[in-house]
Protein backbone atom coordinates (compact mmCIF):
# COMPACT_ATOMS: atom_id res chain seq x y z
CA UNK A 1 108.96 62.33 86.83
CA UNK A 2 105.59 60.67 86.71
CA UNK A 3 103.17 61.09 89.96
CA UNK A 4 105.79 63.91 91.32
CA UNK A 5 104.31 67.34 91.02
CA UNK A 6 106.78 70.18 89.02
CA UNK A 7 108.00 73.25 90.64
CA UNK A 8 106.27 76.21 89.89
CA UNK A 9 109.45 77.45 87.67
CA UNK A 10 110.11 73.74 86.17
CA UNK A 11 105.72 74.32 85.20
CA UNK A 12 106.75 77.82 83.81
CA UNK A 13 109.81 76.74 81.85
CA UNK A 14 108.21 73.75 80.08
CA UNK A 15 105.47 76.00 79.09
CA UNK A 16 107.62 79.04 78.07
CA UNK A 17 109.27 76.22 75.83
CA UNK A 18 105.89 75.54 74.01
CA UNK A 19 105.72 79.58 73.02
CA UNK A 20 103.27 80.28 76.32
CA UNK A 21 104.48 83.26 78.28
CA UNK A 22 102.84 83.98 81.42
CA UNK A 23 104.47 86.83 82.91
CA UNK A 24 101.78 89.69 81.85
CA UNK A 25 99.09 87.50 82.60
CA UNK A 26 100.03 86.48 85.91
CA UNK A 27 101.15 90.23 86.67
CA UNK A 28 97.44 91.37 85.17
CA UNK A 29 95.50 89.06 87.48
CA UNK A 30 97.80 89.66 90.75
CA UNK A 31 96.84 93.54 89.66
CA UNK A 32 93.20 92.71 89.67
CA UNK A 33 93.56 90.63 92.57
CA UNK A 34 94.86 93.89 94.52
CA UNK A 35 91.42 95.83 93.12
CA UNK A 36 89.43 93.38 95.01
CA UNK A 37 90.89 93.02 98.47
CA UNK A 38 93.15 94.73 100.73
CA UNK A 39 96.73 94.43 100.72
CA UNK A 40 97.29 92.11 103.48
CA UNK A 41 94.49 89.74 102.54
CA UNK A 42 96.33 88.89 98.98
CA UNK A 43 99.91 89.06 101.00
CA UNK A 44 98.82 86.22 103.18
CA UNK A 45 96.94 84.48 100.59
CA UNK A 46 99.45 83.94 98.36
CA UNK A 47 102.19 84.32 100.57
CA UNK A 48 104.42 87.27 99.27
CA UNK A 49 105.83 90.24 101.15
CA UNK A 50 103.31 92.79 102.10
CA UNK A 51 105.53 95.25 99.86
CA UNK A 52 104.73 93.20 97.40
CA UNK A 53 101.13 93.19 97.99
CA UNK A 54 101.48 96.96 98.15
CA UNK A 55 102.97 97.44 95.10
CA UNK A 56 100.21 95.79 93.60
CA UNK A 57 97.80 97.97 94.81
CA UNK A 58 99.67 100.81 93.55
CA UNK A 59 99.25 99.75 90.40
CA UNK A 60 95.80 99.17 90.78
CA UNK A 61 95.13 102.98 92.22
CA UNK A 62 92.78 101.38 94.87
CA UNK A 63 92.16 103.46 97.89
CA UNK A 64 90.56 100.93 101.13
CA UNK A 65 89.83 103.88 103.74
CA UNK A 66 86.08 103.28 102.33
CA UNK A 67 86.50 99.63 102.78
CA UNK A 68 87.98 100.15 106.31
CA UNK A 69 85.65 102.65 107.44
CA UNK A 70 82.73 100.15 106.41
CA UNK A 71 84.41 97.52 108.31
CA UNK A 72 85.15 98.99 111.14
CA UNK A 73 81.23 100.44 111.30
CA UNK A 74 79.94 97.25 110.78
CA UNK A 75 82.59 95.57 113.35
CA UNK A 76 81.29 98.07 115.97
CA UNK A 77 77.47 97.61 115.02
CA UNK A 78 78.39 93.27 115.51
CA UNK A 79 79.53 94.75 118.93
CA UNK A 80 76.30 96.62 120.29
CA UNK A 81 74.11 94.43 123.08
CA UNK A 82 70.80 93.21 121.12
CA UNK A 83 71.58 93.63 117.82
CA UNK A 84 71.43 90.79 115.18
């Protein structure tokens, strides 16, 4: 109906009716997604399970413990008395 905005499954069928599948693509950038943050940050984000999210990452092979060392370095630096 006009000025009513479509599900996202009424979008998906109406497109998968004009030949445009968007399963792999939409599973290739959640994928890439998962490369570039953490878990949680994509779970929240988009608002799926943090299995989910994890499963993703999986996929991806991405390991964070550099990420969350970094962090938590740079967390405790933010911390220290006279430090900018």
């Amino acid at each position: 109906m006009p000025g009513h905005p479509l599900s996202r499954k009424a979008f998906n069928d109406q497109l998968v009716r004009q030949g445009v599948h968007t399963r792999a693509a939409r599973t290739a950038a959640l994928i890439a997604l998962a490369t570039d943050l953490p878990a949680p940050v994509p779970a929240g984000l988009l608002d799926v399970h943090i299995h989910t999210a994890l499963m993703w990452a999986r996929h991806a092979q991405r390991d964070w413990t550099t990420y969350l060392t970094a962090r938590a370095a740079g967390l405790a630096d933010a911390a220290e008395p006279g430090r900018p």
